[in-house]
PDB file of N, CA and C in Angstrom:
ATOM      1  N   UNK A   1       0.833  -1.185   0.000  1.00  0.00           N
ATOM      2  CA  UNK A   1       0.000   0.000   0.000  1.00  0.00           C
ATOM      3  C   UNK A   1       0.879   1.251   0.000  1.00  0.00           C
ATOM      4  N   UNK A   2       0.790   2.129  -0.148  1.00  0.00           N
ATOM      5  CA  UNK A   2       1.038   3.770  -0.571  1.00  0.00           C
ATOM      6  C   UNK A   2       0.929   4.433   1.096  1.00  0.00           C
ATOM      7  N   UNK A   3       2.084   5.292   0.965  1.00  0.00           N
ATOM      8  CA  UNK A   3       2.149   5.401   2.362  1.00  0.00           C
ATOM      9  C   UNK A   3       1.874   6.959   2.171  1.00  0.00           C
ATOM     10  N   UNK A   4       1.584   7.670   2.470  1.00  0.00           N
ATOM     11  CA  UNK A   4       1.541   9.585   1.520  1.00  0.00           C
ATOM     12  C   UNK A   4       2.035  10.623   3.238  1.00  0.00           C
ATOM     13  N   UNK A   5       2.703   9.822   4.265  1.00  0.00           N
ATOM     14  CA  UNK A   5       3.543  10.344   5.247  1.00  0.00           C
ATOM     15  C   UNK A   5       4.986   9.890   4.588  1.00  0.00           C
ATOM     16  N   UNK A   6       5.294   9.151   3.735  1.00  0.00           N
ATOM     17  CA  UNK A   6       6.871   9.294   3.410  1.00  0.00           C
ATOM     18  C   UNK A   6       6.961  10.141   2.486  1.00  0.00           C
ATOM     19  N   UNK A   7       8.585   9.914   2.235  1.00  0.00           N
ATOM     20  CA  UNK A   7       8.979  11.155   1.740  1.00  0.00           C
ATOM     21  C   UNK A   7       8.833  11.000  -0.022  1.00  0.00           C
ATOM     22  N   UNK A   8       8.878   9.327  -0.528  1.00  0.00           N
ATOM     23  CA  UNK A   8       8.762   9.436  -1.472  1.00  0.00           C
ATOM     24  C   UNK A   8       7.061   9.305  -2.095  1.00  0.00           C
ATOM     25  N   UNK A   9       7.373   9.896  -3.404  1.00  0.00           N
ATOM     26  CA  UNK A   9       5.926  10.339  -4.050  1.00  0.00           C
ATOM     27  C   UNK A   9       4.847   9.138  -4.359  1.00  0.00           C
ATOM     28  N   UNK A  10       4.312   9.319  -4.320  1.00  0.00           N
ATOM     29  CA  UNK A  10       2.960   8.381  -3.807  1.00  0.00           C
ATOM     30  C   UNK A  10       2.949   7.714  -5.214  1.00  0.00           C
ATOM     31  N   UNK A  11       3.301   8.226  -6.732  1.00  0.00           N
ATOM     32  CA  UNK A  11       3.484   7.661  -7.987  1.00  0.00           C
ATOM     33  C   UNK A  11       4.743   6.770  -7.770  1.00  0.00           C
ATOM     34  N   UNK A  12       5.753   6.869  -7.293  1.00  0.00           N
ATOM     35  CA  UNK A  12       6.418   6.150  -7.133  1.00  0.00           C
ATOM     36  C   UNK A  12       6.716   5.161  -6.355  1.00  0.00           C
ATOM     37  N   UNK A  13       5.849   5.458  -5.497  1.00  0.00           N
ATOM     38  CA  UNK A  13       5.395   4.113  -4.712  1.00  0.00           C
ATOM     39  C   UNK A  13       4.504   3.030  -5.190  1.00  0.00           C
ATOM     40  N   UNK A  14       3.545   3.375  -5.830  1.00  0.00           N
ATOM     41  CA  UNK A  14       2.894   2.817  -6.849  1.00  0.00           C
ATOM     42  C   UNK A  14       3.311   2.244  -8.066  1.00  0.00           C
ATOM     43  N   UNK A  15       4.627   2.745  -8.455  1.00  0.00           N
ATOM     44  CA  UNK A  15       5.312   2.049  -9.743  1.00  0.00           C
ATOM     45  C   UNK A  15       6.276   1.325  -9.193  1.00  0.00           C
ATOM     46  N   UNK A  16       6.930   1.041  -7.976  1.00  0.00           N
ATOM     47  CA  UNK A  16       7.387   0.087  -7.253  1.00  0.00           C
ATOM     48  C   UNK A  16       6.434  -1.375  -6.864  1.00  0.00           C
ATOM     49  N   UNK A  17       5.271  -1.042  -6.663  1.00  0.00           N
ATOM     50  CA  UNK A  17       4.091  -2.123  -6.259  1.00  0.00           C
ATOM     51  C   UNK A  17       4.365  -2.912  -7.350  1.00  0.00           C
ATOM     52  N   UNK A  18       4.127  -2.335  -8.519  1.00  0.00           N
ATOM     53  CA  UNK A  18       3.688  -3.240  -9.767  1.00  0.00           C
ATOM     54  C   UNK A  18       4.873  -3.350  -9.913  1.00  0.00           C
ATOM     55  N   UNK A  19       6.242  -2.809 -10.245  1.00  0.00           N
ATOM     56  CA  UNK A  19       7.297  -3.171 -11.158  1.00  0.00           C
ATOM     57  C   UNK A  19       7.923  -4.731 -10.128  1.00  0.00           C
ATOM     58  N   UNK A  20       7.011  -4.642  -8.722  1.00  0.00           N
ATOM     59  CA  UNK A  20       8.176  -5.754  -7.553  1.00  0.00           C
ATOM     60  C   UNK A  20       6.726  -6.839  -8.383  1.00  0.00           C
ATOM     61  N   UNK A  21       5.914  -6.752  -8.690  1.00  0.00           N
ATOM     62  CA  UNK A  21       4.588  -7.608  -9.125  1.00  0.00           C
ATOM     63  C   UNK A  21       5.168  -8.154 -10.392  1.00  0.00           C
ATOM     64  N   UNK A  22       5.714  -7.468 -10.828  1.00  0.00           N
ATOM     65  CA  UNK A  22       6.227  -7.609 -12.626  1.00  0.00           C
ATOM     66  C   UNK A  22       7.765  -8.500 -12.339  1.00  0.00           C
ATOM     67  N   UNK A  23       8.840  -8.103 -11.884  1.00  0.00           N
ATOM     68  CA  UNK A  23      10.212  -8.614 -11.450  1.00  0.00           C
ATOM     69  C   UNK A  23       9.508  -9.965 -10.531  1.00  0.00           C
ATOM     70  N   UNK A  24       8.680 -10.516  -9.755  1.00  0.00           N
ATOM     71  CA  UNK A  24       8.149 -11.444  -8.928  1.00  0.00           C
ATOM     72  C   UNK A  24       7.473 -12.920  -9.983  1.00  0.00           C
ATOM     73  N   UNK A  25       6.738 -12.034 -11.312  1.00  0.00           N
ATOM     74  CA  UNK A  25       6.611 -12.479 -12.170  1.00  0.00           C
ATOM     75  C   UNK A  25       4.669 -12.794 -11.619  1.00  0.00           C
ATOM     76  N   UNK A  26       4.233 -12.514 -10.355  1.00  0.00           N
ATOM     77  CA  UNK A  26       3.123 -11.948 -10.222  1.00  0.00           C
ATOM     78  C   UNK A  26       2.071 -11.757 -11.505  1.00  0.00           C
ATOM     79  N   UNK A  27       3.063 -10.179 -12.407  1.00  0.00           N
ATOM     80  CA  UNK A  27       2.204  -9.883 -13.776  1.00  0.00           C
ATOM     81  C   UNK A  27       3.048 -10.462 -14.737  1.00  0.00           C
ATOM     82  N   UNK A  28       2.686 -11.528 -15.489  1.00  0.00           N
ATOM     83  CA  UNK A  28       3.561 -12.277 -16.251  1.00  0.00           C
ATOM     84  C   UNK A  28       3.772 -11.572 -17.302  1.00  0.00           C
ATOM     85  N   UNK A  29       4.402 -11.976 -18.301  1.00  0.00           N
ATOM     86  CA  UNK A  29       4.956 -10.859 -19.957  1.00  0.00           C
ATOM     87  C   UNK A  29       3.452 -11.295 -20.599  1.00  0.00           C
ATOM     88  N   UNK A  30       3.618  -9.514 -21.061  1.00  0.00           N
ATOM     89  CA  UNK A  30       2.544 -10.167 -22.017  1.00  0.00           C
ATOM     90  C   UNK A  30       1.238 -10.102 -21.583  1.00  0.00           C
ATOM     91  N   UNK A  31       1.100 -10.082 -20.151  1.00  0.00           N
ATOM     92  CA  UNK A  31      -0.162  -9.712 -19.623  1.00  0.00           C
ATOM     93  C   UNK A  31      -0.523  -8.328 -19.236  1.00  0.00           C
ATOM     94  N   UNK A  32      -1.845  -7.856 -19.020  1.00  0.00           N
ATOM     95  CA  UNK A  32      -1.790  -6.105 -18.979  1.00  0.00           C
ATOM     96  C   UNK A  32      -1.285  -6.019 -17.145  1.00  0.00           C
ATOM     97  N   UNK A  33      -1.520  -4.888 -17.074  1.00  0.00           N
ATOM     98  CA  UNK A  33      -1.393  -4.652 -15.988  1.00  0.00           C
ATOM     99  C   UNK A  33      -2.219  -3.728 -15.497  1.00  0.00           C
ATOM    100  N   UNK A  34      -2.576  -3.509 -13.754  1.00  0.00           N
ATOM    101  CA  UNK A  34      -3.850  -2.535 -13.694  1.00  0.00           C
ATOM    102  C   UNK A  34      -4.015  -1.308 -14.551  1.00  0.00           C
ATOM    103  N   UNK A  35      -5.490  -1.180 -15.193  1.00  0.00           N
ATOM    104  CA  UNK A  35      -5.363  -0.058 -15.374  1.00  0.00           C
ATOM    105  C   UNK A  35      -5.471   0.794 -14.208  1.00  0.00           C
ATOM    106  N   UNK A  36      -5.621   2.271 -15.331  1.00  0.00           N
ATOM    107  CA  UNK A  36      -5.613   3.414 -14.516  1.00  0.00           C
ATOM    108  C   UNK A  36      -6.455   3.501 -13.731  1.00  0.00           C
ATOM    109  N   UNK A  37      -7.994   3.344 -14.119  1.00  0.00           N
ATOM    110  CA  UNK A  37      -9.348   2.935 -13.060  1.00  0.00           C
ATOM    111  C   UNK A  37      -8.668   2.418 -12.205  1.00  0.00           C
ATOM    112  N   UNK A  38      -8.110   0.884 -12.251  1.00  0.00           N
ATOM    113  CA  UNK A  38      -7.796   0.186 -11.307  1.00  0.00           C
ATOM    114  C   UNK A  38      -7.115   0.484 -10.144  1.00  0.00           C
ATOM    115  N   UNK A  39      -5.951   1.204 -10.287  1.00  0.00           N
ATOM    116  CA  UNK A  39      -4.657   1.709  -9.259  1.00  0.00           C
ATOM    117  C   UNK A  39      -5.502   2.818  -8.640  1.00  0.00           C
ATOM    118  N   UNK A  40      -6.639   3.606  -9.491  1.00  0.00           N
ATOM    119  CA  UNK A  40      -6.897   4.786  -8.540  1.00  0.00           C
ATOM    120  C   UNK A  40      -7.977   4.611  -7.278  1.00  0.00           C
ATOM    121  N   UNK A  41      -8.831   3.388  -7.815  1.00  0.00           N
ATOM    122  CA  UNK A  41      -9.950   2.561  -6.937  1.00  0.00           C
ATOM    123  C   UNK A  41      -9.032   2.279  -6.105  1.00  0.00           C
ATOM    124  N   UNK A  42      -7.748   0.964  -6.164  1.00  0.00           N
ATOM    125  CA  UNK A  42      -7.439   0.176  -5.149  1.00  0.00           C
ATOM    126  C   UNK A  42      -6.592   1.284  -4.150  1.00  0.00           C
ATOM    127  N   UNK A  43      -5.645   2.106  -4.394  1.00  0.00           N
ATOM    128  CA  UNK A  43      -4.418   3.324  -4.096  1.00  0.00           C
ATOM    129  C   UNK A  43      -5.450   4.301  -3.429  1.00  0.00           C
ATOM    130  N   UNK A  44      -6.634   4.825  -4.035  1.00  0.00           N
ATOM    131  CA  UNK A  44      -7.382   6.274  -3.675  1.00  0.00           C
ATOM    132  C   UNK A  44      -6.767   7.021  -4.117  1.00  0.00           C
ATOM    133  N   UNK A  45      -5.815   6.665  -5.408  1.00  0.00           N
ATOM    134  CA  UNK A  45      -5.076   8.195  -6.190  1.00  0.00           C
ATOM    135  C   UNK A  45      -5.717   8.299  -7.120  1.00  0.00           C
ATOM    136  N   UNK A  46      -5.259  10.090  -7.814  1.00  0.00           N
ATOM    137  CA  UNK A  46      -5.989  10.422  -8.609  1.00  0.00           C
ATOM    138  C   UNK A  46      -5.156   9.950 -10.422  1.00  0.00           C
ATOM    139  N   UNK A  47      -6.291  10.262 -11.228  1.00  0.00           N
ATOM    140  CA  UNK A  47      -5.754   9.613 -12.169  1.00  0.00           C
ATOM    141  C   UNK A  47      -4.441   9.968 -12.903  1.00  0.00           C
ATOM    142  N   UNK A  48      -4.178  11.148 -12.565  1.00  0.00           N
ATOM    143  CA  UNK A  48      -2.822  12.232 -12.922  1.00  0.00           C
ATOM    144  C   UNK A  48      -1.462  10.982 -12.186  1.00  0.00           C
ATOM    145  N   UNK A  49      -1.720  10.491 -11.090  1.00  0.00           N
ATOM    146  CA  UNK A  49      -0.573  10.145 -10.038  1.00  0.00           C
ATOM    147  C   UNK A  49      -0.840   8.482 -10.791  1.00  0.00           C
ATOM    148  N   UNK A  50      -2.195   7.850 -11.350  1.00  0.00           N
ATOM    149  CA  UNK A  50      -1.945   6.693 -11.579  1.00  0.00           C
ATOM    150  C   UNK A  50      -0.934   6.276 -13.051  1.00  0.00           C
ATOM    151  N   UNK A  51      -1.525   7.679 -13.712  1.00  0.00           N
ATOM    152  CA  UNK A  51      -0.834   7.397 -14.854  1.00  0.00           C
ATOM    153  C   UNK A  51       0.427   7.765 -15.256  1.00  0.00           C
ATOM    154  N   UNK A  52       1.091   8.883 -13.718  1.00  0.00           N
ATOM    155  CA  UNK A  52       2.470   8.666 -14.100  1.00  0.00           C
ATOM    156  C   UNK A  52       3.212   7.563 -13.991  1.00  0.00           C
ATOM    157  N   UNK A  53       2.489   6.914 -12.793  1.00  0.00           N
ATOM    158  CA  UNK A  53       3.250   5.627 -12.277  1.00  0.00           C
ATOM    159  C   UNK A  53       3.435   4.714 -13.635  1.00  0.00           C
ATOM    160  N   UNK A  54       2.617   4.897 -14.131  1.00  0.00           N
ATOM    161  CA  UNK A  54       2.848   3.332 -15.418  1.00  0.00           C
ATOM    162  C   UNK A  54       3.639   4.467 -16.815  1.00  0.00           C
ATOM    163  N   UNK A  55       4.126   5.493 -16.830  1.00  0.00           N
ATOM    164  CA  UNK A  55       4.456   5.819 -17.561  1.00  0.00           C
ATOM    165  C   UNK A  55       6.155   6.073 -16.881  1.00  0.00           C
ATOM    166  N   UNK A  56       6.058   5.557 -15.388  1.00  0.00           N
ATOM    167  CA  UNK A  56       7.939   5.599 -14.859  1.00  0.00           C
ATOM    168  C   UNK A  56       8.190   4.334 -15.379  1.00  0.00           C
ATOM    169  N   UNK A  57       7.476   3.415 -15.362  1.00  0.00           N
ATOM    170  CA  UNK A  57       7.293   1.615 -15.167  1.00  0.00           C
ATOM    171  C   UNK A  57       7.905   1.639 -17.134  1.00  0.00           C
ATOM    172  N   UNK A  58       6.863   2.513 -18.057  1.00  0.00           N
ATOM    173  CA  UNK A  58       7.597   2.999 -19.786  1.00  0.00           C
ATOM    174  C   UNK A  58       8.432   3.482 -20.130  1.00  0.00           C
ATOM    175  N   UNK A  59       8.882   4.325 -19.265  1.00  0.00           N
ATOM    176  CA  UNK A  59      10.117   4.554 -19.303  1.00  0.00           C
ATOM    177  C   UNK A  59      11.457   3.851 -18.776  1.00  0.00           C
ATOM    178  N   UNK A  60      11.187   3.109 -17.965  1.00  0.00           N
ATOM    179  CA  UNK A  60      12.390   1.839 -17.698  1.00  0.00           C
ATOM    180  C   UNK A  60      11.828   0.829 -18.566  1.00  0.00           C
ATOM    181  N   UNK A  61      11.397   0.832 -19.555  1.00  0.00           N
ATOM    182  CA  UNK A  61      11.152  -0.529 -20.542  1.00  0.00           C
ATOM    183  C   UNK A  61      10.408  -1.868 -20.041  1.00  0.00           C
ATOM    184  N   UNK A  62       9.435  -1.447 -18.918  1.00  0.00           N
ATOM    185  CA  UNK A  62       8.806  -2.799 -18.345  1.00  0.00           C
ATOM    186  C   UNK A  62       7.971  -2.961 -19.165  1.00  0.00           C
ATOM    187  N   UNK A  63       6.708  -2.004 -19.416  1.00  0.00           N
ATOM    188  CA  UNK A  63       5.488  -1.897 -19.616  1.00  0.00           C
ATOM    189  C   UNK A  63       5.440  -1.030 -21.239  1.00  0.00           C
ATOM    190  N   UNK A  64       4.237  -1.165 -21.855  1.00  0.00           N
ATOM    191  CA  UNK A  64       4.266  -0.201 -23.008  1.00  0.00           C
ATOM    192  C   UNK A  64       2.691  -0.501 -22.663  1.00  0.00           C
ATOM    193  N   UNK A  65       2.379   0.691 -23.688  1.00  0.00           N
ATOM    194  CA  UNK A  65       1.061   0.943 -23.762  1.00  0.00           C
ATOM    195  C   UNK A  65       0.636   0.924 -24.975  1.00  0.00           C
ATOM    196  N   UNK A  66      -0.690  -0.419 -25.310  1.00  0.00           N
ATOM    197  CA  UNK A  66      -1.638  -0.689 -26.561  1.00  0.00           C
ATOM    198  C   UNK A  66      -2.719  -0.058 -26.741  1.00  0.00           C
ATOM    199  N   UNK A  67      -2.710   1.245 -27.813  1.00  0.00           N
ATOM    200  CA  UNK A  67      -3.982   1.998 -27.566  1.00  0.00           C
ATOM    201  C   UNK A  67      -5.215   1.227 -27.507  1.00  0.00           C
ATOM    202  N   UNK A  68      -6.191   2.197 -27.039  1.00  0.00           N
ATOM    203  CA  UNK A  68      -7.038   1.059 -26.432  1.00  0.00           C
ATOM    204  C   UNK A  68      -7.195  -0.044 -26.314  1.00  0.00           C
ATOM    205  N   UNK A  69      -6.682  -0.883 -25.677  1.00  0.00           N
ATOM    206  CA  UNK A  69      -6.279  -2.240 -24.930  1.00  0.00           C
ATOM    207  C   UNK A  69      -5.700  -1.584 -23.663  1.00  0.00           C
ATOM    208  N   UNK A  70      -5.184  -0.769 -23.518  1.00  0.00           N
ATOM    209  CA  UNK A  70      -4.053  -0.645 -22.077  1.00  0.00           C
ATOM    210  C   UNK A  70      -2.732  -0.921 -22.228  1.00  0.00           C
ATOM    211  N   UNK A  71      -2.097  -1.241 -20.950  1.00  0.00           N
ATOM    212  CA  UNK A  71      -0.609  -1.351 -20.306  1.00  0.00           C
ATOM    213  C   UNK A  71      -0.415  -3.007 -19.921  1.00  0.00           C
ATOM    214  N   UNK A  72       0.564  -3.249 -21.132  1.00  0.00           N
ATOM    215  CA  UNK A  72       1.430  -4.590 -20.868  1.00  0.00           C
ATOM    216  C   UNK A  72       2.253  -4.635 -20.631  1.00  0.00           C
ATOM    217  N   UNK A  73       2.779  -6.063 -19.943  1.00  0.00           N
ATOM    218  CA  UNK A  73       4.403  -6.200 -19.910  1.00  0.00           C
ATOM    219  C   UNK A  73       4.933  -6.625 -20.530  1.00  0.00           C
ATOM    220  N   UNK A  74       6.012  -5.992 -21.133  1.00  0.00           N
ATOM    221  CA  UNK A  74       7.249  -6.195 -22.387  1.00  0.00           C
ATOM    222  C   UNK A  74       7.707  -7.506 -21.825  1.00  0.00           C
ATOM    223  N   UNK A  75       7.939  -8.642 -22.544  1.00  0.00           N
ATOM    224  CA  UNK A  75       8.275 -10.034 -22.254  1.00  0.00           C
ATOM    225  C   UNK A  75      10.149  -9.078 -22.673  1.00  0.00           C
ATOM    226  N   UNK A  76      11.002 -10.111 -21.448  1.00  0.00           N
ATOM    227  CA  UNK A  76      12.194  -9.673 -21.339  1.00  0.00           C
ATOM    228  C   UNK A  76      13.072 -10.832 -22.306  1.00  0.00           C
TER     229      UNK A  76
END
């Protein structure tokens, strides 16, 4: 869970959840991963903070995004 008394940003706590879910193998390759609805229901963040998180997760090459379909994981 998202702690919003530490120091780091509540998006990045959130792109740690999934990327330790993704490295665990949790979200296997190839499968999506929460959407944005999803992280902001389960987290209580807003959609600005859900969708940076999966766009830190695109920028380290985990995840890419299939227009409408969503956010998968790049098989390594």
């Amino acid at each position: 869970m998202v702690d919003r008394e530490w120091d780091t940003p509540v998006y990045l706590q959130v792109a740690a959840i999934i990327r330790a879910d993704i490295e665990t193998g949790r979200i296997e390759p190839r499968r999506p991963v929460p959407s944005i609805r999803t992280l902001c229901e389960t987290y209580g963040i807003a959609r600005m903070t859900a969708a940076k998180s999966l766009h830190v997760l695109a920028d380290e090459g985990l995840i890419r995004q299939v227009p409408g379909r969503g956010w998968f994981v790049i098989p390594r």
